[in-house]
PDB file of N, CA and C in Angstrom:
ATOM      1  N   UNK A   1      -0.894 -16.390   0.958  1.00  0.00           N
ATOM      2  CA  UNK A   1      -1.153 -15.073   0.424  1.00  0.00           C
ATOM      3  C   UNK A   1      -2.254 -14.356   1.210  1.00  0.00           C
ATOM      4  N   UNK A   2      -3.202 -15.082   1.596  1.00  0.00           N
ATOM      5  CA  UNK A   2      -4.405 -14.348   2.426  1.00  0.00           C
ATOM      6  C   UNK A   2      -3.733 -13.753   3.503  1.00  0.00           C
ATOM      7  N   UNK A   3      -2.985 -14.816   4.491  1.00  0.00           N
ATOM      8  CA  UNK A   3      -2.396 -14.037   5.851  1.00  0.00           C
ATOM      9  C   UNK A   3      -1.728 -12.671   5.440  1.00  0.00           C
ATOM     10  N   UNK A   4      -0.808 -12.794   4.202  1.00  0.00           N
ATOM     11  CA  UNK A   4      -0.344 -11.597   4.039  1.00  0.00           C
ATOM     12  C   UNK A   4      -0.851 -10.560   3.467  1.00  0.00           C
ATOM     13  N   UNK A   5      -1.784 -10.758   3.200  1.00  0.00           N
ATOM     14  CA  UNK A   5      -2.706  -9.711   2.722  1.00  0.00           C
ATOM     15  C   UNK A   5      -3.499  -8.831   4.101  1.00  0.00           C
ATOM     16  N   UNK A   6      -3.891  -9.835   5.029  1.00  0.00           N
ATOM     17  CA  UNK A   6      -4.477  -9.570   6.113  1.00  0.00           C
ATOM     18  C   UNK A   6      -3.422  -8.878   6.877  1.00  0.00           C
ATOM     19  N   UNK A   7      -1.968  -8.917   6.836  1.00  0.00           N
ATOM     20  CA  UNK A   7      -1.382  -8.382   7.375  1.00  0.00           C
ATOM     21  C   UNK A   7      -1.491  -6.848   6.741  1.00  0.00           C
ATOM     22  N   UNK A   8      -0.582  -6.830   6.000  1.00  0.00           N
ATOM     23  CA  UNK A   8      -1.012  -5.639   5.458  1.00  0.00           C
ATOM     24  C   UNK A   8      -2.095  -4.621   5.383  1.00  0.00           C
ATOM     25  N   UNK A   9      -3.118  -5.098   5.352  1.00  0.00           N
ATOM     26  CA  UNK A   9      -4.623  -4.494   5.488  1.00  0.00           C
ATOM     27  C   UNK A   9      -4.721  -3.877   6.910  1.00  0.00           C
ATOM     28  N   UNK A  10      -4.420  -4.533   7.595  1.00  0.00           N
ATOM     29  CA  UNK A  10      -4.262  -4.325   9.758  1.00  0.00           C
ATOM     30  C   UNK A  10      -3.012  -3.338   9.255  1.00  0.00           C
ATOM     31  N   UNK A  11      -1.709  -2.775   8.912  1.00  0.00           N
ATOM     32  CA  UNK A  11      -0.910  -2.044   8.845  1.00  0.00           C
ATOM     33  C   UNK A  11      -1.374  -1.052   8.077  1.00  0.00           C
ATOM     34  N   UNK A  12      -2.011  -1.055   7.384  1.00  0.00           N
ATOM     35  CA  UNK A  12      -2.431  -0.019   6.558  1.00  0.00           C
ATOM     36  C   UNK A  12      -3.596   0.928   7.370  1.00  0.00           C
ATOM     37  N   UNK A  13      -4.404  -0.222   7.974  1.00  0.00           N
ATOM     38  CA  UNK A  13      -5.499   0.348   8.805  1.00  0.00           C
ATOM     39  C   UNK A  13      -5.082   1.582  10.289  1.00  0.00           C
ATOM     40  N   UNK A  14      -4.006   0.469  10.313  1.00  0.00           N
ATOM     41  CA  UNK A  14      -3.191   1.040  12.034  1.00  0.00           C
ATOM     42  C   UNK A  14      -2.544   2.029  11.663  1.00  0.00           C
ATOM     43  N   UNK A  15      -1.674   2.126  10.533  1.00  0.00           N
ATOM     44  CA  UNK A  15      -1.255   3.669  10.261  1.00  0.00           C
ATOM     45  C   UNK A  15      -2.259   4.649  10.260  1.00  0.00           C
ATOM     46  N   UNK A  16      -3.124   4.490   9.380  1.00  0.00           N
ATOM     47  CA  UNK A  16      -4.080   5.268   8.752  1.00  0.00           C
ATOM     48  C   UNK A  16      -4.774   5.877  10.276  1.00  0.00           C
ATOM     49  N   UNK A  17      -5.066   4.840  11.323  1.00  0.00           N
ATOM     50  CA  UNK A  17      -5.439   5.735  12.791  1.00  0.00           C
ATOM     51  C   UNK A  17      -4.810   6.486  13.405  1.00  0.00           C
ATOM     52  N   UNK A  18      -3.303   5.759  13.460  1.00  0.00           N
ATOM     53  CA  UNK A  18      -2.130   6.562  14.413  1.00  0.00           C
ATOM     54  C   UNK A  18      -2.047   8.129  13.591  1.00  0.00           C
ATOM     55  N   UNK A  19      -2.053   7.894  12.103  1.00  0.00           N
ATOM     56  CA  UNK A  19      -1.852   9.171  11.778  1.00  0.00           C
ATOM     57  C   UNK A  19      -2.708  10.146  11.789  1.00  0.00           C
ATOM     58  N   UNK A  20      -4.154  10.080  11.800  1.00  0.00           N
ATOM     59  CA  UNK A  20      -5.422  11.063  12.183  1.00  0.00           C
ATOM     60  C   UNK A  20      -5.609  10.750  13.478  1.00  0.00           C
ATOM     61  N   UNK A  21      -5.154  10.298  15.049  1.00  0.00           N
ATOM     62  CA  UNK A  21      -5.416  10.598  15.957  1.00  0.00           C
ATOM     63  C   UNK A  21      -3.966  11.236  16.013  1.00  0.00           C
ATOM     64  N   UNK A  22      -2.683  11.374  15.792  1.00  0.00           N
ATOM     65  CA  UNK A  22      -1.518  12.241  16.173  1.00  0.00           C
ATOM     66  C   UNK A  22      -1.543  13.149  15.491  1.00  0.00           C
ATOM     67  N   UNK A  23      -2.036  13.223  14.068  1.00  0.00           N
ATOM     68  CA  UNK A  23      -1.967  14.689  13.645  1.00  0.00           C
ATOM     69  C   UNK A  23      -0.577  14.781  12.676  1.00  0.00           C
ATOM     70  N   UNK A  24      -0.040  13.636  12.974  1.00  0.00           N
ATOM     71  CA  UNK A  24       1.347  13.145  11.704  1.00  0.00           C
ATOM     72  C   UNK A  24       0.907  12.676  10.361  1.00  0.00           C
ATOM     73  N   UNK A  25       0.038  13.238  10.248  1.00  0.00           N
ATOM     74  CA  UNK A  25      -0.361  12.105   8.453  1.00  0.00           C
ATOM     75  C   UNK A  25       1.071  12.403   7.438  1.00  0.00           C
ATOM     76  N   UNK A  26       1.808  13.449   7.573  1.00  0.00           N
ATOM     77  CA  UNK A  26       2.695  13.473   6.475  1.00  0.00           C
ATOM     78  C   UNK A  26       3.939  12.886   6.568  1.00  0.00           C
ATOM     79  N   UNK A  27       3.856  12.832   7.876  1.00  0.00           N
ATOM     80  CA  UNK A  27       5.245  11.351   7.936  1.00  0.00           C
ATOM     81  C   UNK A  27       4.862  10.014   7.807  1.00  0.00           C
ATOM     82  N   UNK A  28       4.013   9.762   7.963  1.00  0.00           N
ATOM     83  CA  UNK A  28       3.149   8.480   7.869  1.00  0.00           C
ATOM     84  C   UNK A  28       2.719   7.990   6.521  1.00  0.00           C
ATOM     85  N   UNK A  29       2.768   9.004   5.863  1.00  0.00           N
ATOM     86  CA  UNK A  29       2.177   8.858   4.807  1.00  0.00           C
ATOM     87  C   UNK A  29       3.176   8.209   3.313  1.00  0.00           C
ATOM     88  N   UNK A  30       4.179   7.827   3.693  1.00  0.00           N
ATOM     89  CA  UNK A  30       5.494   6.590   2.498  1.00  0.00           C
ATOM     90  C   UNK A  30       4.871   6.033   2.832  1.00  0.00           C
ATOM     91  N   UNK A  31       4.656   5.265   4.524  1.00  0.00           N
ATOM     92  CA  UNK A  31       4.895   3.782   4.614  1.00  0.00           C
ATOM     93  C   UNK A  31       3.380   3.644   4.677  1.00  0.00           C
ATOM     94  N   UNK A  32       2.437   4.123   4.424  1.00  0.00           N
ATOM     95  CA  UNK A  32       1.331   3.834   4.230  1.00  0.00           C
ATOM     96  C   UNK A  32       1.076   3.642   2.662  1.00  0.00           C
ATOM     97  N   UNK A  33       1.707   4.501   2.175  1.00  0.00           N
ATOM     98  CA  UNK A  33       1.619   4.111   0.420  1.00  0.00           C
ATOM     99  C   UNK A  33       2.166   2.882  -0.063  1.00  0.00           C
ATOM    100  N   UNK A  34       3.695   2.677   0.444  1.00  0.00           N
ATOM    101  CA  UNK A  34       3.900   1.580   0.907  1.00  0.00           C
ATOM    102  C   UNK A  34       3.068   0.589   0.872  1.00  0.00           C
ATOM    103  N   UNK A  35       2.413   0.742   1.977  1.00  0.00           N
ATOM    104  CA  UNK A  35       1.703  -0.978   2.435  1.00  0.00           C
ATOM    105  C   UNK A  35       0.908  -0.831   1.398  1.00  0.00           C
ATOM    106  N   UNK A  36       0.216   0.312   0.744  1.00  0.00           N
ATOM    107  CA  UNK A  36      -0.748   0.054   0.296  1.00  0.00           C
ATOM    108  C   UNK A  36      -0.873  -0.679  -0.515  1.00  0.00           C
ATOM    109  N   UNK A  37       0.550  -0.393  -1.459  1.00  0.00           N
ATOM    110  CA  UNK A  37       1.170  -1.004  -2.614  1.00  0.00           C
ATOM    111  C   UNK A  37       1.770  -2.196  -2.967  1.00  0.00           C
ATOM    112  N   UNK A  38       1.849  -2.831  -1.555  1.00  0.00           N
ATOM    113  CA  UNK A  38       2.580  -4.063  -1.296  1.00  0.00           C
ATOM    114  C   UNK A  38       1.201  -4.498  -0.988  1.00  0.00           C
ATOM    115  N   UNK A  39       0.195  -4.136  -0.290  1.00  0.00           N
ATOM    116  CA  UNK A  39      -1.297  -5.037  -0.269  1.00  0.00           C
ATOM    117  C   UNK A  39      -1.995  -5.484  -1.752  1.00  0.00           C
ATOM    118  N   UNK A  40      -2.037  -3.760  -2.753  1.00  0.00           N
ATOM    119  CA  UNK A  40      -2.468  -4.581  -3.984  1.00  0.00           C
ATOM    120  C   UNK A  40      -1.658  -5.235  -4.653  1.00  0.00           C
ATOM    121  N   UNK A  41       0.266  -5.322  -4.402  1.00  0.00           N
ATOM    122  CA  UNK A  41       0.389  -5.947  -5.508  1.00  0.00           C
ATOM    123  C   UNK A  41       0.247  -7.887  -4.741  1.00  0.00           C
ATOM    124  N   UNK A  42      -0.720  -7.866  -3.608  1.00  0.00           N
ATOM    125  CA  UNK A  42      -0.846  -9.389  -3.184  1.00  0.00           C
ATOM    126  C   UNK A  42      -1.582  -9.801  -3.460  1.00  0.00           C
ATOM    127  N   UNK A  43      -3.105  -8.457  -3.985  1.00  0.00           N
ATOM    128  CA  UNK A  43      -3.762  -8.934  -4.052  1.00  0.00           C
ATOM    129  C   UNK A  43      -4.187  -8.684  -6.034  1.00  0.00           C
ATOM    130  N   UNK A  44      -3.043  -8.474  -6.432  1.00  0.00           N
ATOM    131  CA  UNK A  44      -2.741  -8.749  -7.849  1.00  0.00           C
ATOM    132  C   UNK A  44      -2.496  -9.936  -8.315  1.00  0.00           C
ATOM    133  N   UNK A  45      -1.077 -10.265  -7.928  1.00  0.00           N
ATOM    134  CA  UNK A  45      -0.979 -11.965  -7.767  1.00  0.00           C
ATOM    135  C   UNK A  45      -2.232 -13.239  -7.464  1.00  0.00           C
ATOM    136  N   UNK A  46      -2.714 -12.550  -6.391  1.00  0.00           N
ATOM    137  CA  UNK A  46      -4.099 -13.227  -6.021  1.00  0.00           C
ATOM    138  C   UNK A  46      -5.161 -13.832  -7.390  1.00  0.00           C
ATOM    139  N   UNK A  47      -5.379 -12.013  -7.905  1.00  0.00           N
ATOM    140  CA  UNK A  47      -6.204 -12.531  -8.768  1.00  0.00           C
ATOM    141  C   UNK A  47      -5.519 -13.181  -9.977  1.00  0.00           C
ATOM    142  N   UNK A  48      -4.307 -12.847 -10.449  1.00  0.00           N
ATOM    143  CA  UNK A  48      -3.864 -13.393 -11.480  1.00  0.00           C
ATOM    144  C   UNK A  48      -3.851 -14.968 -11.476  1.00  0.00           C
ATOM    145  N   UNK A  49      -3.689 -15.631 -10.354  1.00  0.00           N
ATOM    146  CA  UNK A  49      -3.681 -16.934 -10.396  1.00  0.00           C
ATOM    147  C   UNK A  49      -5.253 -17.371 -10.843  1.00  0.00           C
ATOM    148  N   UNK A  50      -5.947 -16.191 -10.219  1.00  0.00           N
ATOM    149  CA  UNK A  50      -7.497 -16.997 -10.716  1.00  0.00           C
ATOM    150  C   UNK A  50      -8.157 -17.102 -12.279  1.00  0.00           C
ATOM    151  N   UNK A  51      -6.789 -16.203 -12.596  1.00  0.00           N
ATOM    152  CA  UNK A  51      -7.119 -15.621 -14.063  1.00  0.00           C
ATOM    153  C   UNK A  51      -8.373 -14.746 -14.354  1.00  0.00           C
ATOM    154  N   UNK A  52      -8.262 -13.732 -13.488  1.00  0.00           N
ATOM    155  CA  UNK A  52      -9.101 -12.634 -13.485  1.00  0.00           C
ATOM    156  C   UNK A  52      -8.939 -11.056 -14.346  1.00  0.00           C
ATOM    157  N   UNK A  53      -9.541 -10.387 -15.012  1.00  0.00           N
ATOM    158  CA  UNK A  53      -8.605  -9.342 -15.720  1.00  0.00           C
ATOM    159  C   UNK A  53      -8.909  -8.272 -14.809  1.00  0.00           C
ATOM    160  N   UNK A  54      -8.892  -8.595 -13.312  1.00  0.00           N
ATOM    161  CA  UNK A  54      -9.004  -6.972 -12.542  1.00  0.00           C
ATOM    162  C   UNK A  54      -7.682  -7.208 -11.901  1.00  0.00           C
ATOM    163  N   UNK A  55      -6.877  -8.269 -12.465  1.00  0.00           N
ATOM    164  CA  UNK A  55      -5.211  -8.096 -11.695  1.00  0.00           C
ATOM    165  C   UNK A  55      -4.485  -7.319 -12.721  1.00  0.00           C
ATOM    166  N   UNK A  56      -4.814  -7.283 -13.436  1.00  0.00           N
ATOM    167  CA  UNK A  56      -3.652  -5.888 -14.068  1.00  0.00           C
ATOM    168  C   UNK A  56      -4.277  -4.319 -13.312  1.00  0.00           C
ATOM    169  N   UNK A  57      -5.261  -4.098 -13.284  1.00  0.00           N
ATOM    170  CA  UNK A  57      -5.701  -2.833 -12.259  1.00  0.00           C
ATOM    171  C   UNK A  57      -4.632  -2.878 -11.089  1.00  0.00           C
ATOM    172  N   UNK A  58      -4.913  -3.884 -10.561  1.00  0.00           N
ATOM    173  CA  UNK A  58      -4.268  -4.317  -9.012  1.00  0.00           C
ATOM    174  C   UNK A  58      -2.475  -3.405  -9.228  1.00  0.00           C
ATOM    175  N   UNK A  59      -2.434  -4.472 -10.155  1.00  0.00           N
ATOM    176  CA  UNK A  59      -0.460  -3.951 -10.669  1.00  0.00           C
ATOM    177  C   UNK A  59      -0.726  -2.979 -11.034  1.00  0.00           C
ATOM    178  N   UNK A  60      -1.343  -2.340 -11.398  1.00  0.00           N
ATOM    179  CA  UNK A  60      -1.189  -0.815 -12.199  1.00  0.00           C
ATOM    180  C   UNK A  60      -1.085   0.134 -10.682  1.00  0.00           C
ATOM    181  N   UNK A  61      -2.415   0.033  -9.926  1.00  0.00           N
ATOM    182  CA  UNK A  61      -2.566   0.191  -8.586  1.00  0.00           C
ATOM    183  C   UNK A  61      -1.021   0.280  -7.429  1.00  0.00           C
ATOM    184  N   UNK A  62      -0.673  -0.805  -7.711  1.00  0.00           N
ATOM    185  CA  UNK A  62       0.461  -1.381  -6.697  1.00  0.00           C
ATOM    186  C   UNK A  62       1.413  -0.551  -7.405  1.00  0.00           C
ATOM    187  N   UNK A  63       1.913  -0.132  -8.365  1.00  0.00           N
ATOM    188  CA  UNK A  63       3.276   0.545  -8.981  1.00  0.00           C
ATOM    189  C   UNK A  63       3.082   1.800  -8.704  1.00  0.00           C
ATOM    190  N   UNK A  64       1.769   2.640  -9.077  1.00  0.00           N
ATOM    191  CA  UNK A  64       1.405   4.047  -8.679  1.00  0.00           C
ATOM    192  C   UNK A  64       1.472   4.410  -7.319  1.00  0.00           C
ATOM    193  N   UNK A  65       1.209   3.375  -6.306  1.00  0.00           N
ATOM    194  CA  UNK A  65       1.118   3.428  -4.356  1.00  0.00           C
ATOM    195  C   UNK A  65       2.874   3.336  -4.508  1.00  0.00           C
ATOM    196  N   UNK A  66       3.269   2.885  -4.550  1.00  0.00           N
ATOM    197  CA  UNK A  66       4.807   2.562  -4.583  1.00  0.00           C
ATOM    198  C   UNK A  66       5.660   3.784  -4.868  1.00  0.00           C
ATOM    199  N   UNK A  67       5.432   4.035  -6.236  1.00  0.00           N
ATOM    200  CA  UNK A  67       6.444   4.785  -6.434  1.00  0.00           C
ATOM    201  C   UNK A  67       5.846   6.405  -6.235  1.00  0.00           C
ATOM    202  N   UNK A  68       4.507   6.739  -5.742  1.00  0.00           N
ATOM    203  CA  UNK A  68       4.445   7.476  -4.845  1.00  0.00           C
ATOM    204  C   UNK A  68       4.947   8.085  -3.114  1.00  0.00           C
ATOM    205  N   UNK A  69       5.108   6.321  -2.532  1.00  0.00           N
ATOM    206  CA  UNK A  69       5.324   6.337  -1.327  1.00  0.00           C
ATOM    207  C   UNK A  69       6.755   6.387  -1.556  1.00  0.00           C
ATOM    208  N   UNK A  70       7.507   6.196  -2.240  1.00  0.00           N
ATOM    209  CA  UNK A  70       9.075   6.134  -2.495  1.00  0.00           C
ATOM    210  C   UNK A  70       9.425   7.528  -3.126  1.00  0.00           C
ATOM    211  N   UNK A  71       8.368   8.463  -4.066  1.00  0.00           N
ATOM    212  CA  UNK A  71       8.665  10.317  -4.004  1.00  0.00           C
ATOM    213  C   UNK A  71       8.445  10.649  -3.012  1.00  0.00           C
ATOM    214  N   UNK A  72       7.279  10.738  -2.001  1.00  0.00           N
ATOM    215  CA  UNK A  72       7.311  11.485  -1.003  1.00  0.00           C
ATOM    216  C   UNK A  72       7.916  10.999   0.367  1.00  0.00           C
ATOM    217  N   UNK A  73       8.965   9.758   0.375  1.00  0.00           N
ATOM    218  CA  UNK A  73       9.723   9.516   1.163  1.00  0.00           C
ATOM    219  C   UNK A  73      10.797  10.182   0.809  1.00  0.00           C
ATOM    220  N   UNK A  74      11.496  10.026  -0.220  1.00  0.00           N
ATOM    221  CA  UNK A  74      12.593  11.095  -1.176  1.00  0.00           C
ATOM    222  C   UNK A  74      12.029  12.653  -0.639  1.00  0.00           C
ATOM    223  N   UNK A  75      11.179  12.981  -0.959  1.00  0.00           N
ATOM    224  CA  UNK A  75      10.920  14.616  -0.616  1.00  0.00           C
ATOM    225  C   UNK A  75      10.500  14.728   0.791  1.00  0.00           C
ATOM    226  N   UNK A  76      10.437  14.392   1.946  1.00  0.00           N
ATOM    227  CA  UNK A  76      10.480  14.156   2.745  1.00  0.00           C
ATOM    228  C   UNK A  76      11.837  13.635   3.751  1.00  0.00           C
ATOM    229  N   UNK A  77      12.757  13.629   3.155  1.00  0.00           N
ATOM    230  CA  UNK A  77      14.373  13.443   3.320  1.00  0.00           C
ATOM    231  C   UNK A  77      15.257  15.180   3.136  1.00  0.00           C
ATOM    232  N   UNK A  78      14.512  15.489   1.409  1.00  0.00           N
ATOM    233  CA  UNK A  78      15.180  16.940   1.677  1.00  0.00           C
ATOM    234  C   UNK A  78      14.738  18.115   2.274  1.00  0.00           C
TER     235      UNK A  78
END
């Protein structure tokens, strides 16, 4: 779970540059919600195993990045 978290974090980071040095933030900007959302919900799981109560934030977190990055990929199509 760490590696993939670390992955994600480096994709999230690397978008987040490519898109303020090109000047594309609004195409960039699903698959960055995306990752974002796929980072907390790893690092939801994470804490849930530790039995922590800041992993329901995490999931709450991870569903709102998601199904944001999945409207403005949709509106970004029409």
């Amino acid at each position: 779970m760490k590696i993939i978290r670390i992955i994600l974090a480096t994709i999230v980071v690397s978008l987040s540059i490519y898109g303020l040095i090109t000047g594309t933030a609004e195409i960039i900007l699903p698959y960055l919600m995306l990752s974002m959302g796929g980072m907390f919900l790893v690092m939801g799981v994470t804490e849930f195993q530790k039995r922590k109560p800041v992993a329901f934030t995490s999931f709450l977190v991870a569903g709102f990045s998601i199904f944001v990055g999945i409207s403005t990929f949709l509106s970004n199509l029409a």
